[in-house]
Protein backbone atom coordinates (compact mmCIF):
# COMPACT_ATOMS: atom_id res chain seq x y z
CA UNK A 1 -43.50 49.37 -57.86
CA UNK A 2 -42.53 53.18 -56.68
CA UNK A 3 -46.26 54.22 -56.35
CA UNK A 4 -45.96 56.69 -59.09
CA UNK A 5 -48.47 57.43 -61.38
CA UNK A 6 -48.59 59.34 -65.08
CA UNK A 7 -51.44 61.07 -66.74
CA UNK A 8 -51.44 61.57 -70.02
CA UNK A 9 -54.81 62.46 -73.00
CA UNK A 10 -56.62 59.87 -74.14
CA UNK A 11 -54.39 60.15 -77.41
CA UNK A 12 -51.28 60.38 -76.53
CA UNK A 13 -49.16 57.66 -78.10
CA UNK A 14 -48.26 55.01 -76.20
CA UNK A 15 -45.00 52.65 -77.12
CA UNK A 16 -46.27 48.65 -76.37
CA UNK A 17 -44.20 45.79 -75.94
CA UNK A 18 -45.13 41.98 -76.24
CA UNK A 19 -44.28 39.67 -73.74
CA UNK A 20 -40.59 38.95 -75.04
CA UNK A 21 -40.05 42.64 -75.85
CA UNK A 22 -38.92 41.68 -79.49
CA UNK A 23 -41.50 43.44 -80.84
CA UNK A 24 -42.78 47.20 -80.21
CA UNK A 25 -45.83 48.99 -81.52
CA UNK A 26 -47.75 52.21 -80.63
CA UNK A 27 -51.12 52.38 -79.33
CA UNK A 28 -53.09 55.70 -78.44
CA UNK A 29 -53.50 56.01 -74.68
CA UNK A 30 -57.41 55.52 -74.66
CA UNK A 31 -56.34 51.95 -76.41
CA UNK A 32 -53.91 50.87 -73.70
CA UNK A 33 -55.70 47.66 -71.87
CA UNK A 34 -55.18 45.83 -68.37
CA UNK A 35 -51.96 43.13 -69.59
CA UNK A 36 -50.34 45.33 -72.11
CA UNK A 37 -46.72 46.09 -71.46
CA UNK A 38 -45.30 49.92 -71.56
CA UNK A 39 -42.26 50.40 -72.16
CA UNK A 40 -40.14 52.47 -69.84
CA UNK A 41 -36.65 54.00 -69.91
CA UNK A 42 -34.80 53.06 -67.04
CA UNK A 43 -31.18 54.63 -67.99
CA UNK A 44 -30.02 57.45 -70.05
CA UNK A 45 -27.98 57.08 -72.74
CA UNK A 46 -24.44 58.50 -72.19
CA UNK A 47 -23.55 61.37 -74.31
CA UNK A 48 -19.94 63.04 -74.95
CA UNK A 49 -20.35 66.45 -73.61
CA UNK A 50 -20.24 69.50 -76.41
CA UNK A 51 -19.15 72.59 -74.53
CA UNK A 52 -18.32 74.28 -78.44
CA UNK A 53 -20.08 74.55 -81.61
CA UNK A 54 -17.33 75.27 -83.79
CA UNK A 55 -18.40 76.69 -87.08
CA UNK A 56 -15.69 75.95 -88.75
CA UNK A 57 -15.36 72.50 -88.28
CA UNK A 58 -18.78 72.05 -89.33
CA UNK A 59 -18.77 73.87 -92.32
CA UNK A 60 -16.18 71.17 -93.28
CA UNK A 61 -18.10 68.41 -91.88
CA UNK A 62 -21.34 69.60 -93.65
CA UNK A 63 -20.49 71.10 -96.60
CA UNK A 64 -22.54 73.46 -98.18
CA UNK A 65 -23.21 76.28 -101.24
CA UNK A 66 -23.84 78.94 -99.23
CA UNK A 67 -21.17 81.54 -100.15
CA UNK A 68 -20.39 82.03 -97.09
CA UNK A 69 -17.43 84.68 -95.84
CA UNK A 70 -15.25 85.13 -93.01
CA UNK A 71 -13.76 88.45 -91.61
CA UNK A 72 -12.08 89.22 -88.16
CA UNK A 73 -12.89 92.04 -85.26
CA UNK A 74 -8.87 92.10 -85.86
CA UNK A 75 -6.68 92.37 -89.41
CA UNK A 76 -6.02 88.88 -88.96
CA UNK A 77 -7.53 88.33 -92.81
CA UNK A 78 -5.00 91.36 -94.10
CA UNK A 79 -2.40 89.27 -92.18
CA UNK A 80 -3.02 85.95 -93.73
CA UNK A 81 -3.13 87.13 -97.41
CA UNK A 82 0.02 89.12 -96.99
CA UNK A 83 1.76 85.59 -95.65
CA UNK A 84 0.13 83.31 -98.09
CA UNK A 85 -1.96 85.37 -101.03
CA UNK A 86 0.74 83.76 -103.25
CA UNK A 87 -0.42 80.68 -102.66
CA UNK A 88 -4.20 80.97 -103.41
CA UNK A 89 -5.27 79.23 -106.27
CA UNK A 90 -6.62 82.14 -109.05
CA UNK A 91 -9.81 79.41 -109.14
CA UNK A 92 -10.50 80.32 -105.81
CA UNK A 93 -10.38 84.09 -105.82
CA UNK A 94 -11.15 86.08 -108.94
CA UNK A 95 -9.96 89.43 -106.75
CA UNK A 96 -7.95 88.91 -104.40
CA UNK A 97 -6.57 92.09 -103.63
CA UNK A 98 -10.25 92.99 -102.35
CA UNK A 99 -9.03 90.88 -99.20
CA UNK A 100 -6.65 93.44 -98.37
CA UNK A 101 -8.89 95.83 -98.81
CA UNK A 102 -12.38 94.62 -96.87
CA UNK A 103 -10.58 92.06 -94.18
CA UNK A 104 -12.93 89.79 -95.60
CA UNK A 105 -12.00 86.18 -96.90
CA UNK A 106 -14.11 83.88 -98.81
CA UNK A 107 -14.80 80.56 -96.85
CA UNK A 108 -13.50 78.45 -99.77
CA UNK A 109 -10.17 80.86 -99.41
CA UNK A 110 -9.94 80.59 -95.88
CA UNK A 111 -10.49 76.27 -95.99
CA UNK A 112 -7.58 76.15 -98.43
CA UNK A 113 -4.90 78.47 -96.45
CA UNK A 114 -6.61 76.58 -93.71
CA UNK A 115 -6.34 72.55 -94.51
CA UNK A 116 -3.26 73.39 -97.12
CA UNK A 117 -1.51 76.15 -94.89
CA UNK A 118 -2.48 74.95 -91.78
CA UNK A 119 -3.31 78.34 -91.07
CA UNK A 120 -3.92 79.38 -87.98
CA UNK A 121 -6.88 82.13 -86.60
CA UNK A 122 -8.13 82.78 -83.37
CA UNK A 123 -11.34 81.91 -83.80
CA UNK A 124 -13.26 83.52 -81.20
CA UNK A 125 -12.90 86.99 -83.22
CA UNK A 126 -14.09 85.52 -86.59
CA UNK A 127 -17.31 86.25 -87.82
CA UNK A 128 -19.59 84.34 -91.00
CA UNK A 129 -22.06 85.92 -93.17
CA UNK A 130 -23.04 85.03 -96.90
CA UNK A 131 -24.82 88.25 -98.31
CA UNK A 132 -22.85 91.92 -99.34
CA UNK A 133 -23.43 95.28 -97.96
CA UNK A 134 -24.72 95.99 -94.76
CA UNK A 135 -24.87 92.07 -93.59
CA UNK A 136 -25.50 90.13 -90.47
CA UNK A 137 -22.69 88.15 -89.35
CA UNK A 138 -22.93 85.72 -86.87
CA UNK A 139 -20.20 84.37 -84.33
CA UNK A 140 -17.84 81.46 -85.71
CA UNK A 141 -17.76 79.80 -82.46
CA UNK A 142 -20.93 79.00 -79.78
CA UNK A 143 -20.22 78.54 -76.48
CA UNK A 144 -22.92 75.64 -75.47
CA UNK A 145 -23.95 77.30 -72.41
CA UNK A 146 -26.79 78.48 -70.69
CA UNK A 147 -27.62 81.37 -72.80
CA UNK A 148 -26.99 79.13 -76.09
CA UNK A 149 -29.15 76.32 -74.73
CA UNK A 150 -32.12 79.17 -73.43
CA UNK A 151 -31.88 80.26 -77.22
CA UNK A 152 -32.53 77.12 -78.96
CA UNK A 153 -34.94 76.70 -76.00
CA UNK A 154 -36.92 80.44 -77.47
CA UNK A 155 -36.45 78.93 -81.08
CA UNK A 156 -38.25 75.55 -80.00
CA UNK A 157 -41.04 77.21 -77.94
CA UNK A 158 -42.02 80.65 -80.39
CA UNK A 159 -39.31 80.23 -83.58
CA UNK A 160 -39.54 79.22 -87.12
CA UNK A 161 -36.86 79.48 -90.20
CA UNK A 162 -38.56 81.15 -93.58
CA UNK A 163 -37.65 81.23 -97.37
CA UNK A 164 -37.85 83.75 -100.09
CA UNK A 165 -36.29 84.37 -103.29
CA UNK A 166 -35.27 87.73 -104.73
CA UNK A 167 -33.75 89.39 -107.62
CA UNK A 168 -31.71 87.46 -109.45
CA UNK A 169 -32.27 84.28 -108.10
CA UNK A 170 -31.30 85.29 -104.52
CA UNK A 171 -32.55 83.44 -101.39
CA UNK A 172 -32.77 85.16 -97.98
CA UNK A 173 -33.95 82.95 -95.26
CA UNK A 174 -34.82 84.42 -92.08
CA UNK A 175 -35.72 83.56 -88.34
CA UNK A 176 -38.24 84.46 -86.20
CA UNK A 177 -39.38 84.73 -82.58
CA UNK A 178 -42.82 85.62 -82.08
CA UNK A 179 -43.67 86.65 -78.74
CA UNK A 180 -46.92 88.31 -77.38
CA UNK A 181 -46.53 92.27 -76.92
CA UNK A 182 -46.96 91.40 -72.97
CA UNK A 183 -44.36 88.91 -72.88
CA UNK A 184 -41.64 91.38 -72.03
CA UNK A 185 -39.23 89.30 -69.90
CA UNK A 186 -38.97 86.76 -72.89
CA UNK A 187 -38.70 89.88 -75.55
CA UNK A 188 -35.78 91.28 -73.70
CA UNK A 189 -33.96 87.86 -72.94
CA UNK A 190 -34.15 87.25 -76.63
CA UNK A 191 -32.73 90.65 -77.64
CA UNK A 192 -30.30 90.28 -74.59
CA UNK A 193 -28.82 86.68 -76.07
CA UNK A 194 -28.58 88.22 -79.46
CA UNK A 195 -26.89 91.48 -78.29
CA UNK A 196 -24.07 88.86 -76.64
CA UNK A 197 -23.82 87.00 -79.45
CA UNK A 198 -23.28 90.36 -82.09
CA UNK A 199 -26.39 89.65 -84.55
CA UNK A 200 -28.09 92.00 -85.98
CA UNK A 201 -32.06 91.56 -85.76
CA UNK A 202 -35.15 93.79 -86.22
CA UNK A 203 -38.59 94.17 -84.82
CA UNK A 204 -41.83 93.71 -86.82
CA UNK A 205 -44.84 94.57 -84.10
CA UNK A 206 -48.68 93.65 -84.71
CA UNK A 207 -51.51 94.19 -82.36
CA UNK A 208 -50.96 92.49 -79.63
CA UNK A 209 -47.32 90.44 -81.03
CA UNK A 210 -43.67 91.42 -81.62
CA UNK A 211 -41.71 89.27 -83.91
CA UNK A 212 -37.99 89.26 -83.67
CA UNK A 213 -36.51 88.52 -87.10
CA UNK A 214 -32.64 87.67 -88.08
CA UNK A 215 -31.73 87.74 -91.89
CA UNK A 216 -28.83 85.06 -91.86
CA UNK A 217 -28.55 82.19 -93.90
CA UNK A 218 -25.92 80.69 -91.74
CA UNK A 219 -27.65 80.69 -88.71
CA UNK A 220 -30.38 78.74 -90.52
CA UNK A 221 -28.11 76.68 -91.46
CA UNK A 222 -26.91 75.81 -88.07
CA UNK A 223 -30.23 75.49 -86.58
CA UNK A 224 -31.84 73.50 -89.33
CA UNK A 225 -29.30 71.18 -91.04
CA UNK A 226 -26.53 70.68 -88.09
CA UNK A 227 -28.93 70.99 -85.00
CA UNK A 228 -31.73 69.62 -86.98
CA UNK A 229 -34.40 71.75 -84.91
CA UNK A 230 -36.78 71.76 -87.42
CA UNK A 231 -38.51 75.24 -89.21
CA UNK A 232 -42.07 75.16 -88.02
CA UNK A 233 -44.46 73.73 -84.96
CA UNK A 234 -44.80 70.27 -87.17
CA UNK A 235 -41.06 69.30 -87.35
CA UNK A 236 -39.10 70.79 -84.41
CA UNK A 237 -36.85 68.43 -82.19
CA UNK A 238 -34.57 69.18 -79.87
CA UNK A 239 -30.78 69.21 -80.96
């Protein structure tokens, strides 16, 4: 009735209603016939507006095994043990004097003091990781902004999430951004975002492609069973 038009391949799929729109099935394009009905959105669903990924209300909301571990940019761990180490079950923390010592708090510590406690953090300056040593850590809280929307927009585009095992039964699981080595405006907006956001990444360069890898099992997490985003070109959705 508005004059407009649409193109699409001969292929594309094509959602058909009958005549009482009960019924819906999908035709490929080159299928579609003179007296078939297409179905068209005319509204968008409303949507309550998510302005913060909070980590830590997810992690209870989706639990997981990942041993995953919270420390500060402040002493705010030292702080917490010294008001309420007493208190932590010994089935929770088999040292927990090494809190004191690292600022670093297992999540299943930090839950308890947390939901038991009602401890309170500030947690813009907390930071999650799962592995030991010299770790990535990833923010606790996501502003859903720009810049957090043009990353998941990189990870849809060029991104995938990767598995491997290592010694002793480890599991590292990595993501990637693979860009062409002439792509430099998307390279550096990539390594810009992650900069902001305080994780860690390397390069790995072939002829002609640089891949931007993060080691962090919480960040695939996030992107793969809370945003569901998919890991590869066959399953990726938008959040």
């Amino acid at each position: 009735m508005m004059g407009r038009r649409l193109r699409v391949t001969a292929d594309h799929p094509m959602v058909i209603a009958d005549r009482t729109a009960r019924s819906l099935r999908i035709l490929k394009a080159g299928e579609v016939r003179i007296g078939d009905y297409l179905v068209s959105p005319t509204a968008l669903p409303s949507f309550a507006r998510v302005t913060v990924l909070d980590l830590l209300r997810l992690l209870r909301e989706h639990p997981v095994s990942l041993p995953v571990k919270v420390r500060t940019t402040d002493d705010a761990v030292r702080r917490a043990y010294r008001r309420w180490g007493r208190s932590i079950p010994v089935t929770l923390s088999k040292y927990p004097h090494e809190m004191v010592r690292t600022n670093i708090m297992p999540w299943r510590v930090f839950e308890h003091l947390w939901r038991v406690k009602g401890m309170r953090v500030n947690t813009s300056r907390l930071q999650l990781f799962t592995s030991k040593g010299h770790t990535t850590s990833i923010p606790a809280q996501f502003s859903v902004d720009e810049t957090f929307m043009r990353f998941l927009g990189y990870y849809l585009a060029e991104g995938w999430i990767s598995r491997e095992s290592g010694r002793g039964g480890s599991v590292r699981e990595r993501i990637g951004f693979s860009f062409g080595a002439h792509e430099q405006e998307y390279l550096k907006d990539v390594w810009g975002i992650l900069t902001r956001f305080g994780i860690r990444h390397q390069l790995v360069r072939f002829p002609g492609a640089v891949t931007t890898v993060i080691s962090s099992r919480v960040l695939a997490w996030l992107i793969r069973d809370v945003l569901q985003c998919g890991t590869r070109s066959t399953d990726k959705r938008l959040p």
